[in-house]
Protein backbone atom coordinates (compact mmCIF):
# COMPACT_ATOMS: atom_id res chain seq x y z
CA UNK A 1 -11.55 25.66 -12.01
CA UNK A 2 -11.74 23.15 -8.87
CA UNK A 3 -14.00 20.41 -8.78
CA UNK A 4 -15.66 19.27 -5.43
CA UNK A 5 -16.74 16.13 -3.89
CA UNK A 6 -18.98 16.07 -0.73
CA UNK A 7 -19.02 13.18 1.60
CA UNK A 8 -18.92 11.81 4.97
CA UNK A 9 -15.53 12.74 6.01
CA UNK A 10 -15.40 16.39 4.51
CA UNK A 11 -15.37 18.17 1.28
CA UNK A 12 -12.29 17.77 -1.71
CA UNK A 13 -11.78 20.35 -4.08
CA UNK A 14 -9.40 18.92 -6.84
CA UNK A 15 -7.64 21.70 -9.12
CA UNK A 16 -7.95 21.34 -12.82
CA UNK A 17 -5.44 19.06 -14.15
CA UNK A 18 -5.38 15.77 -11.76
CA UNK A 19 -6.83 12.80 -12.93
CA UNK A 20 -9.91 13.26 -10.47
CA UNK A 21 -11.50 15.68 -12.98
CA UNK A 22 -11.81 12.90 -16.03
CA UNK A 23 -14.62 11.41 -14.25
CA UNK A 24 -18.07 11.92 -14.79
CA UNK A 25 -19.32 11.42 -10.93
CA UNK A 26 -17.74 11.61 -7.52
CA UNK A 27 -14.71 10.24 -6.76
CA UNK A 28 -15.28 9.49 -3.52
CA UNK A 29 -18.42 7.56 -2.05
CA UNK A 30 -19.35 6.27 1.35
CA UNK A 31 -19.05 2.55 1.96
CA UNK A 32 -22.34 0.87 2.69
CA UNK A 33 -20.72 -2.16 4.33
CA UNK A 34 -18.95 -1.77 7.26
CA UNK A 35 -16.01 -4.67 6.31
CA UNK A 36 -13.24 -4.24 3.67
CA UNK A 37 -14.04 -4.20 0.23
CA UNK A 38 -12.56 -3.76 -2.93
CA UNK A 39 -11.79 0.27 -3.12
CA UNK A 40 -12.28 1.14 0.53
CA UNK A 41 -10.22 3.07 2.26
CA UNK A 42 -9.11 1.21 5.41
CA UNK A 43 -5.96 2.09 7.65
CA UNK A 44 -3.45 -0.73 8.45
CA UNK A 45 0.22 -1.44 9.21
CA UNK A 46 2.32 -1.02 5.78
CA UNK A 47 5.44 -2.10 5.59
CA UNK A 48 8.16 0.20 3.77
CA UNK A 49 10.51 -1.95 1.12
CA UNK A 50 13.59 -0.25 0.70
CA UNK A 51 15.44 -1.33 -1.83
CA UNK A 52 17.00 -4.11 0.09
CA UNK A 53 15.86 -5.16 3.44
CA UNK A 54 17.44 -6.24 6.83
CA UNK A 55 17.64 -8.91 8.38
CA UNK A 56 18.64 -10.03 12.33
CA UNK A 57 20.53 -12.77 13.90
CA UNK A 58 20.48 -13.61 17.32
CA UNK A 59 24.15 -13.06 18.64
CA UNK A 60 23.75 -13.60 22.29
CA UNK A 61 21.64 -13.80 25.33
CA UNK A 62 21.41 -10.98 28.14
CA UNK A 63 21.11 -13.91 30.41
CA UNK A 64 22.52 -17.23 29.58
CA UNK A 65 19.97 -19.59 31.06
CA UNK A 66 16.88 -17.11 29.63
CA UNK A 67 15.76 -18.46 25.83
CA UNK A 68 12.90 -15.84 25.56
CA UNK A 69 15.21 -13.16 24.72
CA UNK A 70 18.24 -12.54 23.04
CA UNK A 71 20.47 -9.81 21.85
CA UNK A 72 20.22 -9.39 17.57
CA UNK A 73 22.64 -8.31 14.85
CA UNK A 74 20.97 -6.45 12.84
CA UNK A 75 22.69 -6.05 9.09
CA UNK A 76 22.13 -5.72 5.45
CA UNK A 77 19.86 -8.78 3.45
CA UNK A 78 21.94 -9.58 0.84
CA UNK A 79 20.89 -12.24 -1.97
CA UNK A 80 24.14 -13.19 -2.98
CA UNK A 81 25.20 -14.21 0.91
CA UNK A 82 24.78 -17.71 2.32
CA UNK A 83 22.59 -17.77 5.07
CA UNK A 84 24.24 -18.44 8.54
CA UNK A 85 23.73 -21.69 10.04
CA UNK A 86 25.07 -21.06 13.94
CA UNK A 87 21.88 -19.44 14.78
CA UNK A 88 20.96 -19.61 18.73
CA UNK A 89 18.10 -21.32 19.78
CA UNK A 90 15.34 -18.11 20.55
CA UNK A 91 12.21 -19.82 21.60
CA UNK A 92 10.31 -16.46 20.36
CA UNK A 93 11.98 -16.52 17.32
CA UNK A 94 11.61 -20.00 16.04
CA UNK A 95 12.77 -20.69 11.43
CA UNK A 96 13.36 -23.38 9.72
CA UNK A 97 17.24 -24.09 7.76
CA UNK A 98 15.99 -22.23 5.04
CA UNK A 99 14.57 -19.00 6.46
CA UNK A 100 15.94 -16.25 8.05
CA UNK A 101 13.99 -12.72 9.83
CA UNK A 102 13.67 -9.99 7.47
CA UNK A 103 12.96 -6.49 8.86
CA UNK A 104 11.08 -3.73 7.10
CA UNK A 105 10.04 -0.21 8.53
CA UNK A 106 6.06 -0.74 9.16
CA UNK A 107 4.06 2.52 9.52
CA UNK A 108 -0.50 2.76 10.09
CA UNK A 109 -1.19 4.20 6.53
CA UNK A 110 -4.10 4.51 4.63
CA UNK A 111 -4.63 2.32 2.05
CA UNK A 112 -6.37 1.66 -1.15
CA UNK A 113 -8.10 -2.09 -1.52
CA UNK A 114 -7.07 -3.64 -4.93
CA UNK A 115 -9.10 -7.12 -4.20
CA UNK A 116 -11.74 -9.32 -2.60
CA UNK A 117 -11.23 -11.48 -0.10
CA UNK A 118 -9.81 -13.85 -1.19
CA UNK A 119 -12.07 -17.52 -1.04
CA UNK A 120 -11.22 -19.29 1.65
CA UNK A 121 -9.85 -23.11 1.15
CA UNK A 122 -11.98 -25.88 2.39
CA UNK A 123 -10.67 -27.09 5.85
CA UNK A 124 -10.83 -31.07 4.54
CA UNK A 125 -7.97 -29.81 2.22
CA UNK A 126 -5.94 -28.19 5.43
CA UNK A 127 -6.41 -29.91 8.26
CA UNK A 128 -3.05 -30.93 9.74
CA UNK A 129 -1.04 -27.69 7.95
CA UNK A 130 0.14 -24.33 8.90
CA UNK A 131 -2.79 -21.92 8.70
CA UNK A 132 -0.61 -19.25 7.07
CA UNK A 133 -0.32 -21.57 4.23
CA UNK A 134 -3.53 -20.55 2.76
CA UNK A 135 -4.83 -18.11 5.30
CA UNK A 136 -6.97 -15.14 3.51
CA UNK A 137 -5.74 -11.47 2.40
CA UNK A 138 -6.51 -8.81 0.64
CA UNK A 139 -4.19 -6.48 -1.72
CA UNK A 140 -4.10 -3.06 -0.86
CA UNK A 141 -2.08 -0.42 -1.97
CA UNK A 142 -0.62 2.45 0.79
CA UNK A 143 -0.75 5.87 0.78
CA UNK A 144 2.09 8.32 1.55
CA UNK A 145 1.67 12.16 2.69
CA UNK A 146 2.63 14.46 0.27
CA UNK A 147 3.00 17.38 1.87
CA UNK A 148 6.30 18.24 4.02
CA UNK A 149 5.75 18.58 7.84
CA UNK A 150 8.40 18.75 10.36
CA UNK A 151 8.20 14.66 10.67
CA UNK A 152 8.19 13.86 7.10
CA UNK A 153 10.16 15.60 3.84
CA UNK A 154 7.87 14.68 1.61
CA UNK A 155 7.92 15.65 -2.14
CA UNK A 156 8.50 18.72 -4.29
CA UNK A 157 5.93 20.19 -6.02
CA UNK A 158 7.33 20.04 -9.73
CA UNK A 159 7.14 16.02 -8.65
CA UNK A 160 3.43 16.60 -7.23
CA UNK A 161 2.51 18.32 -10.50
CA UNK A 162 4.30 15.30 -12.86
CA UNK A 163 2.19 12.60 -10.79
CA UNK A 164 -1.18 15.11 -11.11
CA UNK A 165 -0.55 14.55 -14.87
CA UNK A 166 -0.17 10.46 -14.61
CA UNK A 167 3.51 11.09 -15.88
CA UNK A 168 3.90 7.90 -14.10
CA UNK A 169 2.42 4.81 -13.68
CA UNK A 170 3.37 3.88 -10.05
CA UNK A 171 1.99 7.03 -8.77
CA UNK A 172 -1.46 8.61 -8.37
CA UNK A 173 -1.98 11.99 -6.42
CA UNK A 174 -4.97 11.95 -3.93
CA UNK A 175 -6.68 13.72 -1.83
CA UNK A 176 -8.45 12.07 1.17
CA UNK A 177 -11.74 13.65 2.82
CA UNK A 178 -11.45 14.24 6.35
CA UNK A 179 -7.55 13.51 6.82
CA UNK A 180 -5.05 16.05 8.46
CA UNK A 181 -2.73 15.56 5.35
CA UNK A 182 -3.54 17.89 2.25
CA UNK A 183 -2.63 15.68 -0.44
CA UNK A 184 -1.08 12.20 -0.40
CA UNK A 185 0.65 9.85 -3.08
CA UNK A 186 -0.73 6.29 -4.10
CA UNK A 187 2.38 3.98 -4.57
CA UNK A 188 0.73 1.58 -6.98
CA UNK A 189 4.43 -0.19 -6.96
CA UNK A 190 3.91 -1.17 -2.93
CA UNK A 191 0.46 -3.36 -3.11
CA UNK A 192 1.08 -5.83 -0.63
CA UNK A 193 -0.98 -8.16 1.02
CA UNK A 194 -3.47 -7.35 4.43
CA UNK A 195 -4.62 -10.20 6.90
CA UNK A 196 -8.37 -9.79 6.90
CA UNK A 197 -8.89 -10.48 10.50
CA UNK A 198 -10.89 -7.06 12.07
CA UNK A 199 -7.45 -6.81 13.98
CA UNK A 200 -5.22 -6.34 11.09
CA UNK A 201 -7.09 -2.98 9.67
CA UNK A 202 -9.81 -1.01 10.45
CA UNK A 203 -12.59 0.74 7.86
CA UNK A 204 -13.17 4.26 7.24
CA UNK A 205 -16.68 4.45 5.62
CA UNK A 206 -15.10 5.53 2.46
CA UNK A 207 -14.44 3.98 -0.87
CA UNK A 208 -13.59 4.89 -4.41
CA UNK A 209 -16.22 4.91 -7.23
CA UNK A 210 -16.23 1.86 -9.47
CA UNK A 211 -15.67 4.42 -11.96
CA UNK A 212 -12.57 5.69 -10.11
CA UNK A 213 -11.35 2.52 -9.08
CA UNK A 214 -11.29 1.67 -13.24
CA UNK A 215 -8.94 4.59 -13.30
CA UNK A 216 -6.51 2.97 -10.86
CA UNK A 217 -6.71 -0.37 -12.68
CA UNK A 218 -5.79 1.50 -15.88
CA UNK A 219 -2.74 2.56 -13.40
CA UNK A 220 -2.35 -0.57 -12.69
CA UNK A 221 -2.32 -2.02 -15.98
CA UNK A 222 -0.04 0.39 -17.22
CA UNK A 223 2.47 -0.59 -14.24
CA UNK A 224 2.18 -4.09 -15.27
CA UNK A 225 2.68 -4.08 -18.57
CA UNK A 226 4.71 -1.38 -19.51
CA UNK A 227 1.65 0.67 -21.24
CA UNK A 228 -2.21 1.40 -21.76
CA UNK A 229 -4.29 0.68 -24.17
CA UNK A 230 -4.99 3.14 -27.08
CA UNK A 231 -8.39 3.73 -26.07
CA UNK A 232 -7.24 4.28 -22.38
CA UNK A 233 -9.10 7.53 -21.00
CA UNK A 234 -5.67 8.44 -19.08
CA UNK A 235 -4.03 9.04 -22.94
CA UNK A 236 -6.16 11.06 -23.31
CA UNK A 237 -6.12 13.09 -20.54
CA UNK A 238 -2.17 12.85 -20.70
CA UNK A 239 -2.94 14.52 -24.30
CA UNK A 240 -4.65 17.62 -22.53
CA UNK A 241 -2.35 17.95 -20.03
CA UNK A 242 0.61 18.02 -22.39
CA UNK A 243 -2.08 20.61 -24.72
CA UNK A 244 -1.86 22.91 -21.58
CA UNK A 245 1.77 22.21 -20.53
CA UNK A 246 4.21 23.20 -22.89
């Protein structure tokens, strides 16, 4: 059996076991406001955290009199390391004693929103400090494609089935209408923070139910806090799955 969802974008016919088919209506609905919301589908730059990032130093200067550029070291973050203090002066790359540049791979994905805006601070209570301070985001949470092409490995099907069954909590296994990719994986485990200037993402007329965004909370949830609760609809459906699976 397959269950379908029609909307602006194309059709998605989910197979039998995914946690799609434990809701009562559509999964997917179009957004009727044309700004980010909480459960839209937006794309935006995502950074990838490996499990320990980079960071780079400037070593030198392809020209000795030019400050605007410089030539960078780039090398392993390591907690554990004191920071180095003989940095050279990059007018581009200004930080303070403290700070150092990290570097992350940063790919356009598309992306779940987990939040409102968040309220903006009153400018009485700013004036005279660095906007970034309290500047507004939004948490969103990337997608990555599942499927292997001859740019990406992506992941093996016995792994694709486990996540279809909510074997774990950082993972959910989507489809998304209208995009080249057959199936994706939510990582639940990389929300992160999005700027909310119309720059830093832009819509796609398509958001999640309410009742399939409670779904992902549950996710969520579970993620946090190391379980769900006993009346959670995805132990249940983990109970029919594992009926089915032996």
């Amino acid at each position: 059996m397959r269950y379908g969802n029609q909307i602006l974008g194309g059709t998605v016919s989910y197979p039998e076991f995914c946690l799609q088919t434990i809701s009562a209506g559509d999964w997917w609905v179009e957004q009727d406001s044309p700004h980010a919301c909480r459960g839209a589908l937006v794309y935006t730059f995502i950074n990838h955290f490996d499990q320990a990032p980079y960071t780079f130093t400037p070593v030198g200067r392809s020209q000795p009199t030019e400050h605007r550029h410089a030539v960078v070291e780039v090398a392993p973050l390591k907690i554990g390391e004191r920071l180095k203090r003989d940095r050279l002066p990059v007018a581009g790359m200004p930080v303070h004693d403290d700070e150092v540049w990290a570097a992350h791979r940063a790919k356009k994905r598309p992306c779940i929103v987990f939040s409102q805006k968040s309220p903006l601070v009153e400018k009485t209570l700013t004036r005279g400090k660095p906007n970034y301070s309290t500047a507004p985001t939004m948490l969103v949470a990337p997608f990555y494609g599942a499927n292997p092409t001859d740019k990406r490995l992506g992941f093996k099907e016995e792994f694709i089935q486990r996540v279809q069954h909510c074997t774990y909590p950082q993972f959910h296994w989507d489809m998304i209408p209208g995009s080249s990719t057959p199936e994706s994986i939510l990582r639940l485990d990389q929300l992160q923070p999005m700027g909310v200037a119309q720059s830093a993402y832009y819509p796609t007329g398509l958001m999640l139910s309410a009742e399939a965004m409670s779904l992902l909370e549950e996710m969520l949830f579970w993620l946090r806090m190391g379980g769900l609760p006993e009346d959670s609809d995805i132990i249940q459906y983990q109970k029919i799955v594992a009926e089915n699976f032996k």
